[in-house]
PDB file of N, CA and C in Angstrom:
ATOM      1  N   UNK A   1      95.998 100.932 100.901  1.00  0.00           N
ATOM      2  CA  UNK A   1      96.772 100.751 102.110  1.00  0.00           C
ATOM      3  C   UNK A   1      97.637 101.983 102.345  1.00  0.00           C
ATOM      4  N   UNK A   2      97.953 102.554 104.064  1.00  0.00           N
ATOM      5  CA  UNK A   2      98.419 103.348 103.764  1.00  0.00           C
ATOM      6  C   UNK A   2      99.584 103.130 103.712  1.00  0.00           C
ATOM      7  N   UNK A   3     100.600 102.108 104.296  1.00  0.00           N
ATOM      8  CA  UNK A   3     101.571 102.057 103.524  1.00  0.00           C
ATOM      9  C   UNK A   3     102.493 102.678 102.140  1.00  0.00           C
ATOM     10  N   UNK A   4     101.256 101.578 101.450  1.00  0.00           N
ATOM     11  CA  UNK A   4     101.723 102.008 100.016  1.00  0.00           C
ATOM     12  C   UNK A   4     101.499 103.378  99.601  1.00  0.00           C
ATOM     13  N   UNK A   5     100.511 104.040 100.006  1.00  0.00           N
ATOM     14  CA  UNK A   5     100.059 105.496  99.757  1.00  0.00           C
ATOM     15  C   UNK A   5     101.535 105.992 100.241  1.00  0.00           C
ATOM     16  N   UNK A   6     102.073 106.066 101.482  1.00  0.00           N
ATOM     17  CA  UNK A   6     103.129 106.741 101.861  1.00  0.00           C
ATOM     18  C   UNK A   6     104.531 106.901 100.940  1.00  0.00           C
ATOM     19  N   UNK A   7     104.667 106.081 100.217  1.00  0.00           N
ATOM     20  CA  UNK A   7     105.441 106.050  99.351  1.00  0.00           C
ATOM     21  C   UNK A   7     105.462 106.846  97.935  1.00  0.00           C
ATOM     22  N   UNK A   8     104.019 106.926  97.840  1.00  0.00           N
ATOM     23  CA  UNK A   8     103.753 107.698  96.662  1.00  0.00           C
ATOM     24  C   UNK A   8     103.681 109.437  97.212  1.00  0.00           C
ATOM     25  N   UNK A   9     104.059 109.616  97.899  1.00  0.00           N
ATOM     26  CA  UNK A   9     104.291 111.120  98.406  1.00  0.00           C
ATOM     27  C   UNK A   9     105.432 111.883  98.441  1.00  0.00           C
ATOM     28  N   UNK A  10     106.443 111.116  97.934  1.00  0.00           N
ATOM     29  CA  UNK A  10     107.636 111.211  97.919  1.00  0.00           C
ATOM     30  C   UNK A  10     107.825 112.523  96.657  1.00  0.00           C
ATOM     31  N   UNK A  11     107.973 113.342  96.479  1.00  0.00           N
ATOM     32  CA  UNK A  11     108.689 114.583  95.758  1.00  0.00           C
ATOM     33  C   UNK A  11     106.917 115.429  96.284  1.00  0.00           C
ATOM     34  N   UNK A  12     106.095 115.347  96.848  1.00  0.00           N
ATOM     35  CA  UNK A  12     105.138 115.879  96.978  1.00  0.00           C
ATOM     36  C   UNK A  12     104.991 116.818  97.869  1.00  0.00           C
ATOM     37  N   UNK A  13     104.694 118.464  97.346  1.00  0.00           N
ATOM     38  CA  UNK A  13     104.920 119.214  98.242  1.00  0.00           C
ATOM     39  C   UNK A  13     103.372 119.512  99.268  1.00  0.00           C
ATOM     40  N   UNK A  14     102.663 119.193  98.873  1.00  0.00           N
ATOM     41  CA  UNK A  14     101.230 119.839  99.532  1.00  0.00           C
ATOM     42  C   UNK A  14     100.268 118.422  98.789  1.00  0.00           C
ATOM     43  N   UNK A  15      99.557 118.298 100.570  1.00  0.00           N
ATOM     44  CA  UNK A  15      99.096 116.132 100.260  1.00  0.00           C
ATOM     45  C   UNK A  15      97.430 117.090 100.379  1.00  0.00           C
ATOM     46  N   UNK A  16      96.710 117.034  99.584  1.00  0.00           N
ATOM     47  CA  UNK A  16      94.896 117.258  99.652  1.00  0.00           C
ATOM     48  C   UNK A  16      94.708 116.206  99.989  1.00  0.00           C
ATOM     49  N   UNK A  17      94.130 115.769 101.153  1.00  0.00           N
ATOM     50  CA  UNK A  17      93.180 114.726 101.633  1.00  0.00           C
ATOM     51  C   UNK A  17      91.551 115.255 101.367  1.00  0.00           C
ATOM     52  N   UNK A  18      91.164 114.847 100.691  1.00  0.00           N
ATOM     53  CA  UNK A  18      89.825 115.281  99.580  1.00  0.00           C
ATOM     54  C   UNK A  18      88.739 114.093  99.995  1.00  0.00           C
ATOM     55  N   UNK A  19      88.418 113.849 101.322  1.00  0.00           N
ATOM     56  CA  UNK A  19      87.241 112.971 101.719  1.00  0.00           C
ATOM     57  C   UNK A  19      85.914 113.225 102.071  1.00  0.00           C
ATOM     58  N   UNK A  20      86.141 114.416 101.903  1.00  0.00           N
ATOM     59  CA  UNK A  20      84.578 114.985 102.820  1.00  0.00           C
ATOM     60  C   UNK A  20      83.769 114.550 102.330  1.00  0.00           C
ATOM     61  N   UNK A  21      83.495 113.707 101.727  1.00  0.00           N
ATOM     62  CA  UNK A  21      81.903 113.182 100.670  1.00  0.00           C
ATOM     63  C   UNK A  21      82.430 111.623 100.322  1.00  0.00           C
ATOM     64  N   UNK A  22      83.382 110.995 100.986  1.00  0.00           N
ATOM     65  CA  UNK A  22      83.836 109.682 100.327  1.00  0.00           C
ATOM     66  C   UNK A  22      82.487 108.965 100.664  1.00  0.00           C
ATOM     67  N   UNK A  23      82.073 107.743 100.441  1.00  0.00           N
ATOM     68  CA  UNK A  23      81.241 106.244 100.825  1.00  0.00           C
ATOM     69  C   UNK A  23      81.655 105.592 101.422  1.00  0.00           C
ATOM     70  N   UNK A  24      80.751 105.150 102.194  1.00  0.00           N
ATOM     71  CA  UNK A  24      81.052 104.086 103.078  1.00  0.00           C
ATOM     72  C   UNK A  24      79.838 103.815 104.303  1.00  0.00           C
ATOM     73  N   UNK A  25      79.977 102.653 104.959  1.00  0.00           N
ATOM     74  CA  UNK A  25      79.301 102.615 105.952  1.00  0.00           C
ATOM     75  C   UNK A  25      79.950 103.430 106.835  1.00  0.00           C
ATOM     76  N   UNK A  26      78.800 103.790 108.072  1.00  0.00           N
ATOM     77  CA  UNK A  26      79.480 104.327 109.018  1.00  0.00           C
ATOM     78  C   UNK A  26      80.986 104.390 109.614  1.00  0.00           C
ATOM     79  N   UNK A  27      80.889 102.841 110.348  1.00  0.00           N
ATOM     80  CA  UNK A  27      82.501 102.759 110.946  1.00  0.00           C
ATOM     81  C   UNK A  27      83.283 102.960 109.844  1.00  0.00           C
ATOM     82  N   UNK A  28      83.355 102.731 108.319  1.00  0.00           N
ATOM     83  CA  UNK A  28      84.393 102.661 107.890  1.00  0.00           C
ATOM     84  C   UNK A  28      84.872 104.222 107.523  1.00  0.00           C
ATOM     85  N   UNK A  29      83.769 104.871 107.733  1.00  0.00           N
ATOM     86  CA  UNK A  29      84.633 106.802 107.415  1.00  0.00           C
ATOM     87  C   UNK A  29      84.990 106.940 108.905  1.00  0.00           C
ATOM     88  N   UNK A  30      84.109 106.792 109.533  1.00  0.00           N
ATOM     89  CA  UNK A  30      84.623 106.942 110.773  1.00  0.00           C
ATOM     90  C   UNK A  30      86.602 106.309 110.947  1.00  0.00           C
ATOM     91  N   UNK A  31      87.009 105.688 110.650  1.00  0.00           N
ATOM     92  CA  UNK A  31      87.819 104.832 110.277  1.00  0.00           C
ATOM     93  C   UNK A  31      88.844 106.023 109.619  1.00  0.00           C
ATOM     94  N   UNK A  32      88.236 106.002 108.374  1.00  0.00           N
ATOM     95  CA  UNK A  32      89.262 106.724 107.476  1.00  0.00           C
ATOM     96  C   UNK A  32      89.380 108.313 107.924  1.00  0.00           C
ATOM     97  N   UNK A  33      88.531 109.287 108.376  1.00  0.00           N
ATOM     98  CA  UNK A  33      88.506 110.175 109.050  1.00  0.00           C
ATOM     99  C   UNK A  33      89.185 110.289 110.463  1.00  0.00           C
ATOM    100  N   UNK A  34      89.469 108.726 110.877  1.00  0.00           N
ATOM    101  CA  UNK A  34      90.038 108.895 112.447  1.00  0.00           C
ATOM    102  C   UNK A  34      91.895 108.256 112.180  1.00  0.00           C
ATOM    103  N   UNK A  35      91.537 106.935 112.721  1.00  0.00           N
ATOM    104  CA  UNK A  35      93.015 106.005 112.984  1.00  0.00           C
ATOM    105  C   UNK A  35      93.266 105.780 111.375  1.00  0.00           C
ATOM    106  N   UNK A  36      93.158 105.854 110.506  1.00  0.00           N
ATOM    107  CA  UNK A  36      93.950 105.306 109.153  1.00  0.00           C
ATOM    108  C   UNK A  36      94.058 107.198 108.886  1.00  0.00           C
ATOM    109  N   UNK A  37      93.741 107.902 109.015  1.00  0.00           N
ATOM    110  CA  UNK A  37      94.042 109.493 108.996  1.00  0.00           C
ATOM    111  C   UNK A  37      95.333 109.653 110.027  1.00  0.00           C
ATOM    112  N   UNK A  38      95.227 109.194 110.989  1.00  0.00           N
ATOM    113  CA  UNK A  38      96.095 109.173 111.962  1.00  0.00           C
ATOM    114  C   UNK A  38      97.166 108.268 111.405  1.00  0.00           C
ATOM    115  N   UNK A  39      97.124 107.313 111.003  1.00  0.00           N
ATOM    116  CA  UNK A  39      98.408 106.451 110.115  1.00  0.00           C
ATOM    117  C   UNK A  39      99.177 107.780 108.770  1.00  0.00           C
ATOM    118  N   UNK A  40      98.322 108.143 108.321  1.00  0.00           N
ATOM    119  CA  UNK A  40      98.751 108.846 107.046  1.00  0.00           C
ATOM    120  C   UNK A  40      99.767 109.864 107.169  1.00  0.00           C
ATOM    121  N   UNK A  41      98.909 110.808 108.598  1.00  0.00           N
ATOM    122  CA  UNK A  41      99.596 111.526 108.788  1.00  0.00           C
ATOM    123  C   UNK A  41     101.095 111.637 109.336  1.00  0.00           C
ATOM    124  N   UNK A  42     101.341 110.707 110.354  1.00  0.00           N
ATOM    125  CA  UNK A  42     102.439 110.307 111.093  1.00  0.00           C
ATOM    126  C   UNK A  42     103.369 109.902 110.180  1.00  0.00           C
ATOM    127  N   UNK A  43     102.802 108.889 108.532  1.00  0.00           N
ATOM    128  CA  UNK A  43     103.926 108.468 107.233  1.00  0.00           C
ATOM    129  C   UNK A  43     104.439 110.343 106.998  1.00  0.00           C
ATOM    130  N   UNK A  44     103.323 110.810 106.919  1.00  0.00           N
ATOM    131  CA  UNK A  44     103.967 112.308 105.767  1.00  0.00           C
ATOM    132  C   UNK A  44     105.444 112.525 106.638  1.00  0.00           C
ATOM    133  N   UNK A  45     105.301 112.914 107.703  1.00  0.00           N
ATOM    134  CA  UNK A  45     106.106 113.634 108.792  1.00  0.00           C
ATOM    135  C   UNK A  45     107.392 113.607 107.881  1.00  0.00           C
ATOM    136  N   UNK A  46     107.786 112.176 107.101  1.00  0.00           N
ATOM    137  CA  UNK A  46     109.111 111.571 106.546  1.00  0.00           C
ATOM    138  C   UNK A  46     109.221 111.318 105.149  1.00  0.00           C
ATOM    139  N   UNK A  47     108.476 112.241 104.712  1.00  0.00           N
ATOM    140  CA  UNK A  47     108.567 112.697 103.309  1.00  0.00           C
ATOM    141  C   UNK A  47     108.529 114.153 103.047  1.00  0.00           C
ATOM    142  N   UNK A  48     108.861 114.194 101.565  1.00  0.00           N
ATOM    143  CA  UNK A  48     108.318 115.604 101.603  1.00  0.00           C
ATOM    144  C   UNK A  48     107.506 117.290 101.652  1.00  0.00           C
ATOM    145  N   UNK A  49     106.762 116.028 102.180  1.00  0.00           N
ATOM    146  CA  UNK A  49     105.057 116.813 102.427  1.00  0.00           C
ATOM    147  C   UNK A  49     105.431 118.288 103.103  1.00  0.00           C
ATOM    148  N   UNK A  50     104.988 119.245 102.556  1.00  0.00           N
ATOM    149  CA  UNK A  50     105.489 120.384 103.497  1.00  0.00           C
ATOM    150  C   UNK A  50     104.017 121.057 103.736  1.00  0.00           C
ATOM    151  N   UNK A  51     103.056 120.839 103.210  1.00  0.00           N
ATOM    152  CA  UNK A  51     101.461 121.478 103.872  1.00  0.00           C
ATOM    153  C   UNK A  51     100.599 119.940 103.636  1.00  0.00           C
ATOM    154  N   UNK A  52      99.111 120.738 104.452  1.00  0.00           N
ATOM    155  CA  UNK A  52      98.481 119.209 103.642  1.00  0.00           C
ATOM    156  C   UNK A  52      97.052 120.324 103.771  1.00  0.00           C
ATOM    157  N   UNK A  53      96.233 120.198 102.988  1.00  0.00           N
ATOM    158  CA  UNK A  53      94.676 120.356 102.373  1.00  0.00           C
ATOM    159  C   UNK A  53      93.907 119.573 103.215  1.00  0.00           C
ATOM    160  N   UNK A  54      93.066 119.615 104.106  1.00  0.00           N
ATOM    161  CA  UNK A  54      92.127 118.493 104.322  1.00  0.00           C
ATOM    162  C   UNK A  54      90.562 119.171 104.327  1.00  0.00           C
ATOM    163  N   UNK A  55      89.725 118.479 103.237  1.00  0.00           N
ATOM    164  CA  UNK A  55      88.442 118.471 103.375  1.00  0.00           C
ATOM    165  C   UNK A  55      87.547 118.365 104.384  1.00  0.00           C
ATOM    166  N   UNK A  56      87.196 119.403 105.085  1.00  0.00           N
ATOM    167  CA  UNK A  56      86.602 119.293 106.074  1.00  0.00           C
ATOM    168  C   UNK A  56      84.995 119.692 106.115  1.00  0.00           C
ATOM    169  N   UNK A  57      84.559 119.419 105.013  1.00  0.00           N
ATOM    170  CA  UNK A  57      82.948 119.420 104.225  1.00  0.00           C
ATOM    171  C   UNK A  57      82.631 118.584 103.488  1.00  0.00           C
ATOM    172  N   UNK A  58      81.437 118.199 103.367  1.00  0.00           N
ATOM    173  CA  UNK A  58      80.926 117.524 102.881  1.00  0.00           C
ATOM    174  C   UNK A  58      79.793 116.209 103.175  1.00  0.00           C
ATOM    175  N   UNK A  59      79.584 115.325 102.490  1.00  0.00           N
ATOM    176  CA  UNK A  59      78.518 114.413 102.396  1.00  0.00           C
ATOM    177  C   UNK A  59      78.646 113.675 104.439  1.00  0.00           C
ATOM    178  N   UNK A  60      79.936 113.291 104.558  1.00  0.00           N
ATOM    179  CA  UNK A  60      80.497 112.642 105.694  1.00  0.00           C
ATOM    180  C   UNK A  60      79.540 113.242 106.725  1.00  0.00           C
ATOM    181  N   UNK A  61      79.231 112.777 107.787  1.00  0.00           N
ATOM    182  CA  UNK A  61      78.931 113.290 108.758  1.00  0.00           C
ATOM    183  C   UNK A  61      79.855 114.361 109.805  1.00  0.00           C
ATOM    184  N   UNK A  62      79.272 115.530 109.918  1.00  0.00           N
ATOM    185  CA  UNK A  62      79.556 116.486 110.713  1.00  0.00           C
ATOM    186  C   UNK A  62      80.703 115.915 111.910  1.00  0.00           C
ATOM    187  N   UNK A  63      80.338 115.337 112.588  1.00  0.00           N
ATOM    188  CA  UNK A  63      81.144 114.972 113.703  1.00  0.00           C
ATOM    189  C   UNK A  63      82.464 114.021 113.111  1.00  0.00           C
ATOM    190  N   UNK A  64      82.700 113.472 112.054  1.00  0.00           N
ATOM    191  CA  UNK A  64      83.021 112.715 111.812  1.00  0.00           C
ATOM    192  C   UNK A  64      84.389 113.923 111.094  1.00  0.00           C
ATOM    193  N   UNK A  65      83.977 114.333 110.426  1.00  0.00           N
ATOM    194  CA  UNK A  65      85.225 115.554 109.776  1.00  0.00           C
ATOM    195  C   UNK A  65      85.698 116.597 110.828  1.00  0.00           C
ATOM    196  N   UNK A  66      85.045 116.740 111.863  1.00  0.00           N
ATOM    197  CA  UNK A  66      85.473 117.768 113.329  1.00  0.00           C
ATOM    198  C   UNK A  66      86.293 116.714 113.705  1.00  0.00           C
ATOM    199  N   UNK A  67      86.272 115.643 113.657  1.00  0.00           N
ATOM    200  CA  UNK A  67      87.173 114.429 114.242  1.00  0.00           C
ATOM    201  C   UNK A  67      88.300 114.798 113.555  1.00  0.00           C
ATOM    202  N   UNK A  68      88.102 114.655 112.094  1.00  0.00           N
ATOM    203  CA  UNK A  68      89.126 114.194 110.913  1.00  0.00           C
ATOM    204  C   UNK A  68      90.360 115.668 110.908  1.00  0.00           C
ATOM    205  N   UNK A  69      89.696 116.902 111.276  1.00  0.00           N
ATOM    206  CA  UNK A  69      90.199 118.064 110.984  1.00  0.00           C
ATOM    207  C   UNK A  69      90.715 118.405 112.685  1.00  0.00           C
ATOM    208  N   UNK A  70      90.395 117.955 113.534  1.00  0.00           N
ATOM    209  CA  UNK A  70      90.933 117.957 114.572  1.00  0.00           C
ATOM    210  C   UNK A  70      92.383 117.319 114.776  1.00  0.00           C
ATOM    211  N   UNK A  71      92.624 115.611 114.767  1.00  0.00           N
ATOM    212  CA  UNK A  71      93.454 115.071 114.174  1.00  0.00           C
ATOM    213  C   UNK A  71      94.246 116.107 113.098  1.00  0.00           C
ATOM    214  N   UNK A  72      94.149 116.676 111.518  1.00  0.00           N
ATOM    215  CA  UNK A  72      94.916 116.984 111.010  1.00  0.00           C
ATOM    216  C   UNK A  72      95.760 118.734 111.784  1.00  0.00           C
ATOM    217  N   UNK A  73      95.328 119.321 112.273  1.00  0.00           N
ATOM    218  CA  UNK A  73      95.367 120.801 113.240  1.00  0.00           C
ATOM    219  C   UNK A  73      96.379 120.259 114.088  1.00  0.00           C
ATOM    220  N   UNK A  74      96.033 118.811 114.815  1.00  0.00           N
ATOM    221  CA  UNK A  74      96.796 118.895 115.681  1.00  0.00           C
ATOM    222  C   UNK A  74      98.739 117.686 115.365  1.00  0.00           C
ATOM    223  N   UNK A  75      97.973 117.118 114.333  1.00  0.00           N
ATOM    224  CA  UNK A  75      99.285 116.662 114.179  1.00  0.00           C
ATOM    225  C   UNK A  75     100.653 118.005 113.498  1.00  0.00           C
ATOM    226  N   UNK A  76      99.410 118.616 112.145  1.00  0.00           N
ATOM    227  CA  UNK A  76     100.393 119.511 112.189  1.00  0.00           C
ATOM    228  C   UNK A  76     100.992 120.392 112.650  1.00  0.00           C
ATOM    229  N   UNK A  77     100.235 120.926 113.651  1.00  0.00           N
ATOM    230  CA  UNK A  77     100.908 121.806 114.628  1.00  0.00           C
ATOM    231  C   UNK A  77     102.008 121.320 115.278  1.00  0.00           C
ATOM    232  N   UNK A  78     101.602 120.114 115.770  1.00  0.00           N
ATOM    233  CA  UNK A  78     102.951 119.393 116.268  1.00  0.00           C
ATOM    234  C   UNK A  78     104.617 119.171 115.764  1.00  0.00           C
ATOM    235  N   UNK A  79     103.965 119.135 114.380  1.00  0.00           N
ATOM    236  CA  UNK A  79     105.171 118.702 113.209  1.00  0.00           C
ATOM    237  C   UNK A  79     105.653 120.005 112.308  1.00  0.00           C
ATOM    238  N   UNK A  80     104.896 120.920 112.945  1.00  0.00           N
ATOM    239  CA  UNK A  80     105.080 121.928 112.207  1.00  0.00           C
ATOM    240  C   UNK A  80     105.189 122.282 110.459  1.00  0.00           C
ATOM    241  N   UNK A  81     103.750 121.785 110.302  1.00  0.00           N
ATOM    242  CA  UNK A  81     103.777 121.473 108.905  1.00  0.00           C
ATOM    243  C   UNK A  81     102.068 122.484 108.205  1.00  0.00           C
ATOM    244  N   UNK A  82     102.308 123.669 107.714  1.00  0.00           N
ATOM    245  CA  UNK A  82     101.281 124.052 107.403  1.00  0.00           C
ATOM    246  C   UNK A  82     100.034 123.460 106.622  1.00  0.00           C
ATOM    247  N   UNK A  83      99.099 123.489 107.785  1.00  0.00           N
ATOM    248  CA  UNK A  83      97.777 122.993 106.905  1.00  0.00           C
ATOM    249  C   UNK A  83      96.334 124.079 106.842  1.00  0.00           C
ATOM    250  N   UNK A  84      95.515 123.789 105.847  1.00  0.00           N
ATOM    251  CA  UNK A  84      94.124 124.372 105.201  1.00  0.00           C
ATOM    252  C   UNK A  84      93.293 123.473 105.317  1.00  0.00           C
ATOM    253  N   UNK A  85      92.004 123.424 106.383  1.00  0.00           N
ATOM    254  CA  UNK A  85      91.067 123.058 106.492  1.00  0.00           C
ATOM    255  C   UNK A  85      89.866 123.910 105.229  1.00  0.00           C
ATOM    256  N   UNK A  86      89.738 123.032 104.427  1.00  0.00           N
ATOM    257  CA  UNK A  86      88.674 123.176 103.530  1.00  0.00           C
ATOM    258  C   UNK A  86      87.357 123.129 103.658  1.00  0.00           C
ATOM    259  N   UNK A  87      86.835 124.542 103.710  1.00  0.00           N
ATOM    260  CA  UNK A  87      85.601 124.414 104.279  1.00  0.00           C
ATOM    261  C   UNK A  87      84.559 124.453 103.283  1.00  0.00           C
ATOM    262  N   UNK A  88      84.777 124.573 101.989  1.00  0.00           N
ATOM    263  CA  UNK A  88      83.586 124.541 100.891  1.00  0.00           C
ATOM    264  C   UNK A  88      82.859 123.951 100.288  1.00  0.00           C
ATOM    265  N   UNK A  89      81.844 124.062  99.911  1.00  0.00           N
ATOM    266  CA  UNK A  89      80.878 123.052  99.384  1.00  0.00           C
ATOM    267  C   UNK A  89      80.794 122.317  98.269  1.00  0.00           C
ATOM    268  N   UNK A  90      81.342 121.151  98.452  1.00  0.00           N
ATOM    269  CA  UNK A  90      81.749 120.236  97.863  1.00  0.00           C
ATOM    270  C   UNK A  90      80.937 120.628  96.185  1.00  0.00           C
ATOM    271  N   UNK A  91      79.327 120.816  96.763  1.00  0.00           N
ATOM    272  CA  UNK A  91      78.563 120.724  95.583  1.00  0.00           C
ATOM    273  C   UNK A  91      78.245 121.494  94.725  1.00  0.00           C
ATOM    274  N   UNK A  92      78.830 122.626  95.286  1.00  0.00           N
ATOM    275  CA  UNK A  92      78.732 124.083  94.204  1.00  0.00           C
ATOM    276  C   UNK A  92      80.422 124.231  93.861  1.00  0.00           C
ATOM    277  N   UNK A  93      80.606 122.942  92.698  1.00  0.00           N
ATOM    278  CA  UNK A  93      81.435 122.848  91.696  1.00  0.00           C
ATOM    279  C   UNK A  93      82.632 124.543  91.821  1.00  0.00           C
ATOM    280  N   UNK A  94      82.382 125.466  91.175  1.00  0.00           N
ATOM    281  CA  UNK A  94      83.163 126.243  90.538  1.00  0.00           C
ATOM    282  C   UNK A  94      84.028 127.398  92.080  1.00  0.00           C
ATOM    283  N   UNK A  95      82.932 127.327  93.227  1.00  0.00           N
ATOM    284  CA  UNK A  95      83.664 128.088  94.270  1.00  0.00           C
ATOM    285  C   UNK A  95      84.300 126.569  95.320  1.00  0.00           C
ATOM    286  N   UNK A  96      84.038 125.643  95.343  1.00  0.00           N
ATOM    287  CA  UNK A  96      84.533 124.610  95.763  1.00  0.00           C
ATOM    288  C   UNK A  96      86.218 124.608  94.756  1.00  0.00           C
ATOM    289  N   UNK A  97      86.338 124.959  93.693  1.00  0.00           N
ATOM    290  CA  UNK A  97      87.703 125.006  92.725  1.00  0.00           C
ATOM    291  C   UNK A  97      88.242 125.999  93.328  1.00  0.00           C
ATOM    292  N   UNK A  98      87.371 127.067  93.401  1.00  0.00           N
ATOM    293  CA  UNK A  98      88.832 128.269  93.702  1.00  0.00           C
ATOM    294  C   UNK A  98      89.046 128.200  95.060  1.00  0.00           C
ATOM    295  N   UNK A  99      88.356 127.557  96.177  1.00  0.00           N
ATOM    296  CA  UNK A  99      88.819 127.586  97.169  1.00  0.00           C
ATOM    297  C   UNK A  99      90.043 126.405  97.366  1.00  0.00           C
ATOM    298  N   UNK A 100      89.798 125.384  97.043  1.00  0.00           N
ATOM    299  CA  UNK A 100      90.539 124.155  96.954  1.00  0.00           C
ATOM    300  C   UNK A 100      92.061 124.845  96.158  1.00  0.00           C
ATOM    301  N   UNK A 101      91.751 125.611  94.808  1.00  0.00           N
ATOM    302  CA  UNK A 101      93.521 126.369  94.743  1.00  0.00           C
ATOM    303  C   UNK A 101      93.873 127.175  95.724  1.00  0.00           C
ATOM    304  N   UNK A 102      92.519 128.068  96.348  1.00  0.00           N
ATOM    305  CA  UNK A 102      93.305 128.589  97.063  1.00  0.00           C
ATOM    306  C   UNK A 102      93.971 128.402  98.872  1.00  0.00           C
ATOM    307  N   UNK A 103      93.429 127.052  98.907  1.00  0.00           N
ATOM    308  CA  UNK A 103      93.462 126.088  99.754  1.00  0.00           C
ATOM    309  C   UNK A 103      95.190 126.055  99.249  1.00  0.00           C
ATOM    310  N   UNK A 104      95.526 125.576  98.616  1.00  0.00           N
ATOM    311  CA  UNK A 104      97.006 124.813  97.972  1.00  0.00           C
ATOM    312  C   UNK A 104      97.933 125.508  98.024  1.00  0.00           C
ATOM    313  N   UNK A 105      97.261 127.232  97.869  1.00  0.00           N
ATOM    314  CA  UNK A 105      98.464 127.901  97.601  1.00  0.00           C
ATOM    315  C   UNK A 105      98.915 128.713  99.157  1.00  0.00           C
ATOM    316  N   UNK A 106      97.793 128.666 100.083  1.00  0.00           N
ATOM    317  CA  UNK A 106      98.432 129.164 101.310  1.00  0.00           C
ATOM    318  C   UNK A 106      98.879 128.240 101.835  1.00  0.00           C
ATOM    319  N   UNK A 107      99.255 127.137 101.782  1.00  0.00           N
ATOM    320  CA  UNK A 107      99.791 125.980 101.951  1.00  0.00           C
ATOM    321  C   UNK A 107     100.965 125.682 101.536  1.00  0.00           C
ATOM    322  N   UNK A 108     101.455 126.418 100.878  1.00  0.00           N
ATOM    323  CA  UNK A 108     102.420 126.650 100.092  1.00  0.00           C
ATOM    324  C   UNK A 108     103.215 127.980 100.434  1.00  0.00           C
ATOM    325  N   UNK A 109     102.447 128.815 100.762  1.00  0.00           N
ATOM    326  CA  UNK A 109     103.245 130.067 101.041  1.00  0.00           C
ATOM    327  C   UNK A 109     104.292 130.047 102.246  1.00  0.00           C
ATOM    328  N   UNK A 110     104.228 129.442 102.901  1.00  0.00           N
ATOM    329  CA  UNK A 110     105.585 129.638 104.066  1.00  0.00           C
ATOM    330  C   UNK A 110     105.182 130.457 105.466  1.00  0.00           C
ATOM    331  N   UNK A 111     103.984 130.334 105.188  1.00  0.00           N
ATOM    332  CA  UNK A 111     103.493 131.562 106.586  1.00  0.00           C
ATOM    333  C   UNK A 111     103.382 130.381 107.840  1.00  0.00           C
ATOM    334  N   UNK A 112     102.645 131.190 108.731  1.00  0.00           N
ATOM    335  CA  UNK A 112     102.642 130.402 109.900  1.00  0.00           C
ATOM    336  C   UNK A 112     101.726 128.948 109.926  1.00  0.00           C
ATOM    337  N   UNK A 113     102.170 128.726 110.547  1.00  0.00           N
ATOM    338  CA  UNK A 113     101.205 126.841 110.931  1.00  0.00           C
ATOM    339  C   UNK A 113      99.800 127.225 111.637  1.00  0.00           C
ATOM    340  N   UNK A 114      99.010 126.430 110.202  1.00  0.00           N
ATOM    341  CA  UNK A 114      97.638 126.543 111.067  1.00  0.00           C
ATOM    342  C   UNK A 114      96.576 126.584 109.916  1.00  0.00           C
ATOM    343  N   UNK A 115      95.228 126.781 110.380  1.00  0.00           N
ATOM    344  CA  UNK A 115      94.023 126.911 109.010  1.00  0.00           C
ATOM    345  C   UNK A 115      93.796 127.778 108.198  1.00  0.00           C
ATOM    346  N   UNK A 116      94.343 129.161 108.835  1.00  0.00           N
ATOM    347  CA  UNK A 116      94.534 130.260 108.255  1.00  0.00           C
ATOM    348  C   UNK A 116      92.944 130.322 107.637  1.00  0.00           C
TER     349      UNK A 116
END
């Protein structure tokens, strides 16, 4: 629930939303990629989330993460909260790692808002 998720974000500086390959039937990524993404994000605003990571590759369907990464671009822009659209391949393990740190750490750096 995201509720409860929202709570657990609390001293958290940079939130990875790491779905690009989750399961599910259709509607339900559709779902978690759209309006419960849209819930999540609107909780961070009031914590200490100061970037967020979002997976924007993987198993999920194409249209479905252009949704998900659209939503995250535009809330944070709004909120002014730097985010990294993750574009790597989930399945080649070892450059999927260094991008994902290095996903975290421009997210972290203090530069301008956006995918960089």
């Amino acid at each position: 629930m995201i509720a409860t998720l929202a709570g657990a974000l609390e001293h958290v500086a940079v939130a990875c939303i790491l779905l690009g390959s989750a399961a599910g039937m259709p509607e339900q990524l559709s779902a978690l990629h759209g309006s419960r993404l849209d819930m999540l994000l609107t909780r961070m605003v009031d914590t200490t989330v100061r970037g967020v990571v979002y997976e924007a590759a993987g198993s999920v369907a194409p249209d479905v993460l252009r949704g998900g990464a659209a939503r995250v671009r535009t809330r944070c822009e709004d909120s002014r909260i730097p985010f990294v659209l993750l574009q790597a391949n989930p399945r080649e393990h070892r450059a999927w790692g260094a991008e994902a740190v290095g996903a975290v750490e421009r997210a972290l750096d203090g530069g301008p808002v956006g995918p960089r």
